[in-house]
C-alpha atoms as a PDB file:
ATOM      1  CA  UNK A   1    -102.085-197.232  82.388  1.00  0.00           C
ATOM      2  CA  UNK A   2     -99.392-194.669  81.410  1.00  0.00           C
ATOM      3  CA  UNK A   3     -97.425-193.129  83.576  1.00  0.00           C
ATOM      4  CA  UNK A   4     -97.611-189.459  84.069  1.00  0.00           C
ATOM      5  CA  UNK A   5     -93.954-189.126  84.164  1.00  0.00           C
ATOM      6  CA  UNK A   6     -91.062-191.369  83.828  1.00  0.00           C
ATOM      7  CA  UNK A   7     -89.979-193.347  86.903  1.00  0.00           C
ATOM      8  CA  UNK A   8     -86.584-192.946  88.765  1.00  0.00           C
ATOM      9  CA  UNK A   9     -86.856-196.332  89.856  1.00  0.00           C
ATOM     10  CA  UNK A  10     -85.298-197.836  87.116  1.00  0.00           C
ATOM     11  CA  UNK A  11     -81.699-199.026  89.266  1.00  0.00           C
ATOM     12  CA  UNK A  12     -83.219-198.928  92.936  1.00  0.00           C
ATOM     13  CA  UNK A  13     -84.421-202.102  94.532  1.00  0.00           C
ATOM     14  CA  UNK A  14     -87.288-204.284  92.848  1.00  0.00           C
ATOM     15  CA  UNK A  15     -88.740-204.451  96.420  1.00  0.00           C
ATOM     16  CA  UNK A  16     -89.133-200.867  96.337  1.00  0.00           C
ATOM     17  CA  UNK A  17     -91.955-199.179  93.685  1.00  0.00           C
ATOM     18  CA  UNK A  18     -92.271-196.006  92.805  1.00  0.00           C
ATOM     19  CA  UNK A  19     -94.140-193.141  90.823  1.00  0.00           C
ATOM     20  CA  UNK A  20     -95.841-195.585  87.619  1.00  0.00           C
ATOM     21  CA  UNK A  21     -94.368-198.930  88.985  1.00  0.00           C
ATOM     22  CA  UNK A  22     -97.236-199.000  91.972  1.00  0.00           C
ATOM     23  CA  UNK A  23    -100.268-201.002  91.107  1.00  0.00           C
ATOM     24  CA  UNK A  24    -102.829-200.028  93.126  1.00  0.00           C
ATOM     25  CA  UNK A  25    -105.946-198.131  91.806  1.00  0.00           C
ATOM     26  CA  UNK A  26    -106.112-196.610  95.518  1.00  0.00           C
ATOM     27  CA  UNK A  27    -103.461-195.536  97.630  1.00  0.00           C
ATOM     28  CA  UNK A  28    -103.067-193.960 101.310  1.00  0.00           C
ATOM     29  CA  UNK A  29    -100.945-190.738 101.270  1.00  0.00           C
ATOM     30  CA  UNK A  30     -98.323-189.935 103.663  1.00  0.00           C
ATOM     31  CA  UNK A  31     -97.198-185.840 102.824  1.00  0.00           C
ATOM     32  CA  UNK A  32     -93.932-184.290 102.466  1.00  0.00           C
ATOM     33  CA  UNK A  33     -94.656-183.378 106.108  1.00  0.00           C
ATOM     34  CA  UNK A  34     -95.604-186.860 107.103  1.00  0.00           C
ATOM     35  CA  UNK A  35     -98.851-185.979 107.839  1.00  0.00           C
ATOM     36  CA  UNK A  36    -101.777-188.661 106.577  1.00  0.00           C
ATOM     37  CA  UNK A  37    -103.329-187.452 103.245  1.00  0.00           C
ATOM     38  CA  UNK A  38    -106.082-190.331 103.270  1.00  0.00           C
ATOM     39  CA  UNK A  39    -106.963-192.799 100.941  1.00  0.00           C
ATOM     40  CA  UNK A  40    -107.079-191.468  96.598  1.00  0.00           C
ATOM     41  CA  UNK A  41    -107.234-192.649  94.016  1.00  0.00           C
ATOM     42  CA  UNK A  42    -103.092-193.386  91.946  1.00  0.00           C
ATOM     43  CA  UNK A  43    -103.385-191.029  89.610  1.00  0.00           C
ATOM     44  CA  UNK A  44    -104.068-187.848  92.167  1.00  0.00           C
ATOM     45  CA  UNK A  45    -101.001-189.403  94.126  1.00  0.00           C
ATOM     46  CA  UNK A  46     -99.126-188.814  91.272  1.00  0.00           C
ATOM     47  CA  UNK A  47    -100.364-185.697  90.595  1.00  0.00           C
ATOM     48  CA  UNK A  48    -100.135-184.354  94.036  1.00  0.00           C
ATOM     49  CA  UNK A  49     -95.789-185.559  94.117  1.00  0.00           C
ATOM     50  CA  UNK A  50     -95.330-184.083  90.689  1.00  0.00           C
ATOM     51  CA  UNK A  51     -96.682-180.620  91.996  1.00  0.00           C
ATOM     52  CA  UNK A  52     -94.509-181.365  95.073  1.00  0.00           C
ATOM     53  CA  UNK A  53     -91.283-182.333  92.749  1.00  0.00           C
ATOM     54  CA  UNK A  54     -90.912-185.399  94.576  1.00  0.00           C
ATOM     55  CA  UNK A  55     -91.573-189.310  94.135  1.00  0.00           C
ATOM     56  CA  UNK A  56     -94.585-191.373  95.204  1.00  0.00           C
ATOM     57  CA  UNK A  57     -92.835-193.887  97.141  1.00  0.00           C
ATOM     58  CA  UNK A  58     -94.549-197.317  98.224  1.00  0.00           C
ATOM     59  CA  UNK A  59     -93.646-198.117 101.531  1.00  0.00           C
ATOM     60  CA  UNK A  60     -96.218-200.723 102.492  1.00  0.00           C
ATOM     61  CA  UNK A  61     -97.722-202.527  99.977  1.00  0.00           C
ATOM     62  CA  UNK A  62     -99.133-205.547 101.839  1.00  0.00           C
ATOM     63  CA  UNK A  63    -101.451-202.878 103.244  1.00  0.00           C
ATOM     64  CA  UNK A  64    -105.226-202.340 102.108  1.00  0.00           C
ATOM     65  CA  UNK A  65    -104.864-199.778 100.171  1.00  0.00           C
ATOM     66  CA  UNK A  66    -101.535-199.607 100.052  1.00  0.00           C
ATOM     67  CA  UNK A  67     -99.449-196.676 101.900  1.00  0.00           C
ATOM     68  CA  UNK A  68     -97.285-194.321  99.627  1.00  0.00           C
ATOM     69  CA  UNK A  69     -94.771-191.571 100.941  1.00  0.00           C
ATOM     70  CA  UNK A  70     -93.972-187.996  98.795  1.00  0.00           C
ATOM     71  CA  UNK A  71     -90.769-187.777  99.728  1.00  0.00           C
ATOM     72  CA  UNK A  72     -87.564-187.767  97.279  1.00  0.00           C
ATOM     73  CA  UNK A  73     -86.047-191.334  96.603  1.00  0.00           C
ATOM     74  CA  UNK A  74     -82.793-190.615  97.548  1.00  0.00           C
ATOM     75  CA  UNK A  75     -83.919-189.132 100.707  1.00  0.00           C
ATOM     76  CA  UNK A  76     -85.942-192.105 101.385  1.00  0.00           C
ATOM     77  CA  UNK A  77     -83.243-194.272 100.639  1.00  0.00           C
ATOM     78  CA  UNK A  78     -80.718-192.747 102.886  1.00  0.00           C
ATOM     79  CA  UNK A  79     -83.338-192.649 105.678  1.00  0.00           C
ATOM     80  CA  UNK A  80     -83.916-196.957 104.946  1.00  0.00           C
ATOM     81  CA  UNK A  81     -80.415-197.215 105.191  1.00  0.00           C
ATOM     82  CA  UNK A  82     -79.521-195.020 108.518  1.00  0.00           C
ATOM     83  CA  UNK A  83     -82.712-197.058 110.299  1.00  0.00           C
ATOM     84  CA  UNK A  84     -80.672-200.280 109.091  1.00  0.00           C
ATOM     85  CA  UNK A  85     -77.470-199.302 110.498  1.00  0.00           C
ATOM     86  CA  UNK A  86     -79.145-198.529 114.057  1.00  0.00           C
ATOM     87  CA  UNK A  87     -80.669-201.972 114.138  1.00  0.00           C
ATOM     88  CA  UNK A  88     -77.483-203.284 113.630  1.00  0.00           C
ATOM     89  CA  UNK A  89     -76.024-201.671 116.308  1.00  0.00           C
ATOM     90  CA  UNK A  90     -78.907-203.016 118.976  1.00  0.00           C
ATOM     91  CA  UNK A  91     -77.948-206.449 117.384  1.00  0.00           C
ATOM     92  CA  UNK A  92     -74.475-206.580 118.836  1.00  0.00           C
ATOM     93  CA  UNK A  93     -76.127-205.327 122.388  1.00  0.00           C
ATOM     94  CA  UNK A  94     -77.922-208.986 122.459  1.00  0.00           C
ATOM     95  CA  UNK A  95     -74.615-210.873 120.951  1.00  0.00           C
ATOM     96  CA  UNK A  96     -72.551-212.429 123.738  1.00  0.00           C
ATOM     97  CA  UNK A  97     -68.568-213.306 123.578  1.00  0.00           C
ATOM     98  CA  UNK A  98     -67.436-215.257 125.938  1.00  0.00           C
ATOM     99  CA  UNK A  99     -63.518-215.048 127.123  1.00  0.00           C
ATOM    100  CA  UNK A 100     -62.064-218.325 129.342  1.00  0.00           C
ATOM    101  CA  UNK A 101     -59.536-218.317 130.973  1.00  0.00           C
ATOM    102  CA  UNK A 102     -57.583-220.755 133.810  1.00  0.00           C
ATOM    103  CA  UNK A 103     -55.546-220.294 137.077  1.00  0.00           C
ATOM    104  CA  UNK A 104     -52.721-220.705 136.056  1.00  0.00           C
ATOM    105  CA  UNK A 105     -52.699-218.241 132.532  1.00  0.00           C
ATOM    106  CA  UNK A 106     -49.796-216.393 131.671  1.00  0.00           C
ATOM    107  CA  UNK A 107     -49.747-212.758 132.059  1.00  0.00           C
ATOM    108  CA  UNK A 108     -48.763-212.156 128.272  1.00  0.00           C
ATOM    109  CA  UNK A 109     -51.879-214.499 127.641  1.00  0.00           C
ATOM    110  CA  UNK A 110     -54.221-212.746 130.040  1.00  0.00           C
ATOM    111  CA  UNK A 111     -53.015-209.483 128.482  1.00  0.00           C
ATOM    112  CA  UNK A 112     -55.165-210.968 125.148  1.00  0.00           C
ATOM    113  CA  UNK A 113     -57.973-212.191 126.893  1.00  0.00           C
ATOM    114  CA  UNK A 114     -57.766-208.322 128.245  1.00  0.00           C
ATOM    115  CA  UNK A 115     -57.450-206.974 124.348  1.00  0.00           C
ATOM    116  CA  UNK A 116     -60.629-209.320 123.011  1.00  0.00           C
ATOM    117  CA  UNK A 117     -62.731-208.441 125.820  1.00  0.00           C
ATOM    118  CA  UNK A 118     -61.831-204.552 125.313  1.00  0.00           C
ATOM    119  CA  UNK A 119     -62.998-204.955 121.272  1.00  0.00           C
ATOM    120  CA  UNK A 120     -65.873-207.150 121.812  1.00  0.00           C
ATOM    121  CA  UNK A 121     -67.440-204.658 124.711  1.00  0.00           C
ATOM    122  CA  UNK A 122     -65.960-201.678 122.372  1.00  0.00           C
ATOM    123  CA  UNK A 123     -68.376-203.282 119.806  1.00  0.00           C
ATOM    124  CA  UNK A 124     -71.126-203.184 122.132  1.00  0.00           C
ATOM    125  CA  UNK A 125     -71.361-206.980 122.737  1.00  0.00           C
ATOM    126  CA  UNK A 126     -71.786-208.445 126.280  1.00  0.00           C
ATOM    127  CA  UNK A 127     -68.621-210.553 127.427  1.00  0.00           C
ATOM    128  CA  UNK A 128     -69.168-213.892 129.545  1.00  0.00           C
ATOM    129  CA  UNK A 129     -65.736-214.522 131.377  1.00  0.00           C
ATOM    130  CA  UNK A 130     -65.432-218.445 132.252  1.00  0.00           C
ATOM    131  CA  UNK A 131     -62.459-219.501 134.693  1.00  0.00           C
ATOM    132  CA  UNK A 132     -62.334-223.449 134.587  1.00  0.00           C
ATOM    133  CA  UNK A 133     -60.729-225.567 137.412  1.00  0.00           C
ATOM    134  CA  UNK A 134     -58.622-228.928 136.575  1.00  0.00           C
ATOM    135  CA  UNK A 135     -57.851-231.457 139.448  1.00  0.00           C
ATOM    136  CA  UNK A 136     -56.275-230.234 142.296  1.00  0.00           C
ATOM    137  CA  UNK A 137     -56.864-226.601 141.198  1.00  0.00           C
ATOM    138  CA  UNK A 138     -60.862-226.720 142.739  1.00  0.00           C
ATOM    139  CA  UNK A 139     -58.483-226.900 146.298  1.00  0.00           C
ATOM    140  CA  UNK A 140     -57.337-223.455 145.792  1.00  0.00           C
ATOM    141  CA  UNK A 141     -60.580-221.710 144.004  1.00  0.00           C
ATOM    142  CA  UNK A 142     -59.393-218.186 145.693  1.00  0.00           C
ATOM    143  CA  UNK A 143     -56.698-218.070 143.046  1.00  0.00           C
ATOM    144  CA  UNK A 144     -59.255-218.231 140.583  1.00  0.00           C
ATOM    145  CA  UNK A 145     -61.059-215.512 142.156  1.00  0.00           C
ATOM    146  CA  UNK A 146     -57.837-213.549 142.071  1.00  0.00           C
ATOM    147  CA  UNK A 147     -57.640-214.073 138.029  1.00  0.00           C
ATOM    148  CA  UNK A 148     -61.409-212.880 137.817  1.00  0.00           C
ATOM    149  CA  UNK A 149     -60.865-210.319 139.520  1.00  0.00           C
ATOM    150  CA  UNK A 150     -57.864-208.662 138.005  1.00  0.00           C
ATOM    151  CA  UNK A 151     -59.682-209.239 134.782  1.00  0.00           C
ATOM    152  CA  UNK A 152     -62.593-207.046 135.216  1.00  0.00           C
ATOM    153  CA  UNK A 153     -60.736-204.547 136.917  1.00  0.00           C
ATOM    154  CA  UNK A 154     -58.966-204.277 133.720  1.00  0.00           C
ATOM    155  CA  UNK A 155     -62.050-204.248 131.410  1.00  0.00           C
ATOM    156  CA  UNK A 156     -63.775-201.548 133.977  1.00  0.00           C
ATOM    157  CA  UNK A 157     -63.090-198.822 132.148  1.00  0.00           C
ATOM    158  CA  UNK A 158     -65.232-200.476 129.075  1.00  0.00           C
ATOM    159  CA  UNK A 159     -68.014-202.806 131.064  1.00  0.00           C
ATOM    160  CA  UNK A 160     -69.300-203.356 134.325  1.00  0.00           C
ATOM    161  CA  UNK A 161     -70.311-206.915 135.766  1.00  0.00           C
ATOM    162  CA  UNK A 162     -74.028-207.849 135.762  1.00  0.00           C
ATOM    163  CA  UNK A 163     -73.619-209.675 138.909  1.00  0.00           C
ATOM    164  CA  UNK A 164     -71.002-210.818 141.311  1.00  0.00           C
ATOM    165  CA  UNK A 165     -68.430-214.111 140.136  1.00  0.00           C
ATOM    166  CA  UNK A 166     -70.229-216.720 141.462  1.00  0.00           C
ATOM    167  CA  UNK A 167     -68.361-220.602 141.739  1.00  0.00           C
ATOM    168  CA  UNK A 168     -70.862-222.665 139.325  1.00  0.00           C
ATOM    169  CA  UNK A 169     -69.349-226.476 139.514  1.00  0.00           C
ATOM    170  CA  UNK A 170     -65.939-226.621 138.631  1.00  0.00           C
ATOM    171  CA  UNK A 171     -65.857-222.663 137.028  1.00  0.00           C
ATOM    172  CA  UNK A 172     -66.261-219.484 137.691  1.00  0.00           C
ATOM    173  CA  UNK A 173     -68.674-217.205 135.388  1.00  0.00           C
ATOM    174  CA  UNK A 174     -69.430-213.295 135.710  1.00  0.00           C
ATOM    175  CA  UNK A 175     -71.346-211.521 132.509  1.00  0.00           C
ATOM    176  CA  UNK A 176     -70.144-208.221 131.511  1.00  0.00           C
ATOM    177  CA  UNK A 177     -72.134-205.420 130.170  1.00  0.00           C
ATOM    178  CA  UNK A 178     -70.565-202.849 127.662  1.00  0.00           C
ATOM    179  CA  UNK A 179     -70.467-199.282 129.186  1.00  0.00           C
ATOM    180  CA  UNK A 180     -72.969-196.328 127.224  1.00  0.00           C
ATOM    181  CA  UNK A 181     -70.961-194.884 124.636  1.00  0.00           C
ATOM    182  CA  UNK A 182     -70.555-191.628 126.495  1.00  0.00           C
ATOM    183  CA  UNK A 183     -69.016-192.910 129.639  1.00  0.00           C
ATOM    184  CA  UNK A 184     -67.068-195.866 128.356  1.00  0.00           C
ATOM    185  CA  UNK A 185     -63.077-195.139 127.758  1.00  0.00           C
ATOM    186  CA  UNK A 186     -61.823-194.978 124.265  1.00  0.00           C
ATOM    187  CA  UNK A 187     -60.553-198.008 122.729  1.00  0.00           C
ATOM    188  CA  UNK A 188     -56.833-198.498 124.024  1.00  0.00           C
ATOM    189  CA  UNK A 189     -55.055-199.361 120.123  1.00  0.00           C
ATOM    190  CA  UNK A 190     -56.125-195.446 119.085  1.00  0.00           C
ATOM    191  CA  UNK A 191     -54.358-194.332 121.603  1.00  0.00           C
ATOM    192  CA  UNK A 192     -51.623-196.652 121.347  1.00  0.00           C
ATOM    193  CA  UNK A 193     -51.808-195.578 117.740  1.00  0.00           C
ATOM    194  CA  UNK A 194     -51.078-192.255 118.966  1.00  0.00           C
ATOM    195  CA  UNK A 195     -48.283-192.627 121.457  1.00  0.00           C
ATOM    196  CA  UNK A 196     -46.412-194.712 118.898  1.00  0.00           C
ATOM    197  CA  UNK A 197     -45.971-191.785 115.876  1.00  0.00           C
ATOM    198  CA  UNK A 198     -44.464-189.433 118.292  1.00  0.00           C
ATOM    199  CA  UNK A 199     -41.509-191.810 118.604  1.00  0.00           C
ATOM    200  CA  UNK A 200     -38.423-191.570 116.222  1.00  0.00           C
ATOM    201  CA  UNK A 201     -37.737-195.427 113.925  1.00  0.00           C
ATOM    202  CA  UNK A 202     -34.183-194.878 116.025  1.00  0.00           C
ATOM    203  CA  UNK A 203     -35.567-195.625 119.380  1.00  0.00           C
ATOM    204  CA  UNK A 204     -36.185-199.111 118.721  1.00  0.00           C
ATOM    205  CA  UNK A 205     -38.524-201.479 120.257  1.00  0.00           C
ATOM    206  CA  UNK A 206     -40.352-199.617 123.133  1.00  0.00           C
ATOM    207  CA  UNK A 207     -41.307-201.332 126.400  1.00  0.00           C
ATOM    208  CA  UNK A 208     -44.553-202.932 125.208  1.00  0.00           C
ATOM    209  CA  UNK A 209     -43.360-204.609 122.748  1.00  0.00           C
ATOM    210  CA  UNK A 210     -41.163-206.250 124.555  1.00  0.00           C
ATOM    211  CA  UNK A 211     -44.166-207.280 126.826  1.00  0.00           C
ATOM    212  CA  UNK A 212     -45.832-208.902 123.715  1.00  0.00           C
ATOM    213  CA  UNK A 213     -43.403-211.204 122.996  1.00  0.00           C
ATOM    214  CA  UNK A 214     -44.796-214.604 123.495  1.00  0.00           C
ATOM    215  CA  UNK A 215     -43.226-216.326 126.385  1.00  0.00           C
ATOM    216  CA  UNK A 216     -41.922-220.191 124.688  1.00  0.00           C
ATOM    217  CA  UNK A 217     -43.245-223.446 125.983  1.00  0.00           C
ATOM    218  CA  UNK A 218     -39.425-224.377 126.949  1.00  0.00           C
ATOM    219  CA  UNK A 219     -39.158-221.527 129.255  1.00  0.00           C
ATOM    220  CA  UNK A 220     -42.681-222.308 131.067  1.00  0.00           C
ATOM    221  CA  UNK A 221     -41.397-226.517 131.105  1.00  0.00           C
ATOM    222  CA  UNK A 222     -38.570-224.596 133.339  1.00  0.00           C
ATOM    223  CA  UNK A 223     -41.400-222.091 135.439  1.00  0.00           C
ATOM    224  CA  UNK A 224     -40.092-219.054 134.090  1.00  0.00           C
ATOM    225  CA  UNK A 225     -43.773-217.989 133.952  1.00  0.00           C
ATOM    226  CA  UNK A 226     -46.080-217.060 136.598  1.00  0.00           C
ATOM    227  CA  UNK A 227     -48.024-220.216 137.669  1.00  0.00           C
ATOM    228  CA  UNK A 228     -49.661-219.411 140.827  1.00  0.00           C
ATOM    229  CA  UNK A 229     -49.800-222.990 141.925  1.00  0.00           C
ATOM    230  CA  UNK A 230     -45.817-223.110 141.557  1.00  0.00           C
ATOM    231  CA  UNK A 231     -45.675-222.297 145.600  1.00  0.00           C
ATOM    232  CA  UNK A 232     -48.210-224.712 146.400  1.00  0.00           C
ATOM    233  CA  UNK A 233     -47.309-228.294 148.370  1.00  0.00           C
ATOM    234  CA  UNK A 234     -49.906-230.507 146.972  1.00  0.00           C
ATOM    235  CA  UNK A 235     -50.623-233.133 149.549  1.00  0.00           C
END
């Protein structure tokens, strides 16, 4: 069968057929106003886009007869690939991260925990936050609360807890659920970004850097860091 006019199919996906590339001797006709056509036969398809100045697109062909959209190809593409990206984006809503942390964490380390749980919930993922006990730690599980609990108030401006930290075993777990887009706080490094051009190079380091700087495992061997259970007579 010859095609009424050449197809502009020739570099899109094979998947994909258009104008003379469909098969069928029947198709169904969605309009340039996406309302139903019915069922003709190819050839009056192809009529019927040319007087429209737009392609005969296939976009269900496992269907009997197939169904076939008027609608330019490049609009049709962009549309495919906008529907795509949204379904992408309700893929990371159903991904979970999860964060652990300890008792007896470092602040500068807790301060990271803090950073990946702001990106992941940023990125619309859900964040599980696991605190594990060791030993002798399970005797003191309200310092564990206290970790947990400065955590998410950290993270509140980005998620809120699906339920209350609850003491499962020898851990405590809490989910967190990323904040709608129009209520949650922007993410913290734009900002940052921000703050950080309006100082001059002669200022030097400013005040968070110095927090950044990782603390060395000498200097916690001599409990220069915070350790919670430092105070704490073990019996």
């Amino acid at each position: 069968m010859n095609r009424p006019f050449p197809s502009r199919n020739s570099s899109s996906d094979s998947f994909v057929r258009v104008n003379g590339k469909i098969r069928a001797r029947e198709v169904r006709v969605i309009g340039v106003d996406n309302k139903q056509l019915g069922v003709m036969p190819l050839n009056d398809a192809l009529s019927l886009a040319r007087q429209h100045a737009v392609d005969l697109v296939e976009i269900a062909a496992t269907a009997v007869p197939p169904v076939c959209r008027l609608v330019n190809l490049g609009k049709f593409r962009y549309e495919k690939a906008k529907k795509e990206k949204e379904s992408k984006k309700h893929q990371h809503a159903s991904t979970v991260k999860e964060i652990q942390l300890s008792p007896r964490i470092d602040p500068h380390d807790l301060g990271i925990k803090i950073a990946h749980a702001v990106d992941f919930l940023c990125d619309d993922m859900k964040v599980k936050v696991s605190l594990k006990f060791r030993g002798r730690e399970m005797q003191h599980t309200e310092i564990g609360f206290d970790v947990i609990k400065n955590f998410l108030e950290k993270i509140s401006p980005f998620g809120h807890r699906d339920f209350e930290p609850k003491l499962i075993g020898k851990g405590i777990n809490v989910m967190v659920t990323p904040l709608p887009r129009n209520k949650r706080a922007k993410h913290p490094t734009r900002v940052e970004g921000h703050s950080h051009s309006s100082h001059s190079p002669g200022n030097g380091a400013q005040p968070d850097d110095k927090k950044k700087v990782p603390v060395s495992s000498e200097a916690s061997a001599k409990g220069l860091t915070h350790n919670p259970f430092a105070n704490i007579e073990v019996k």
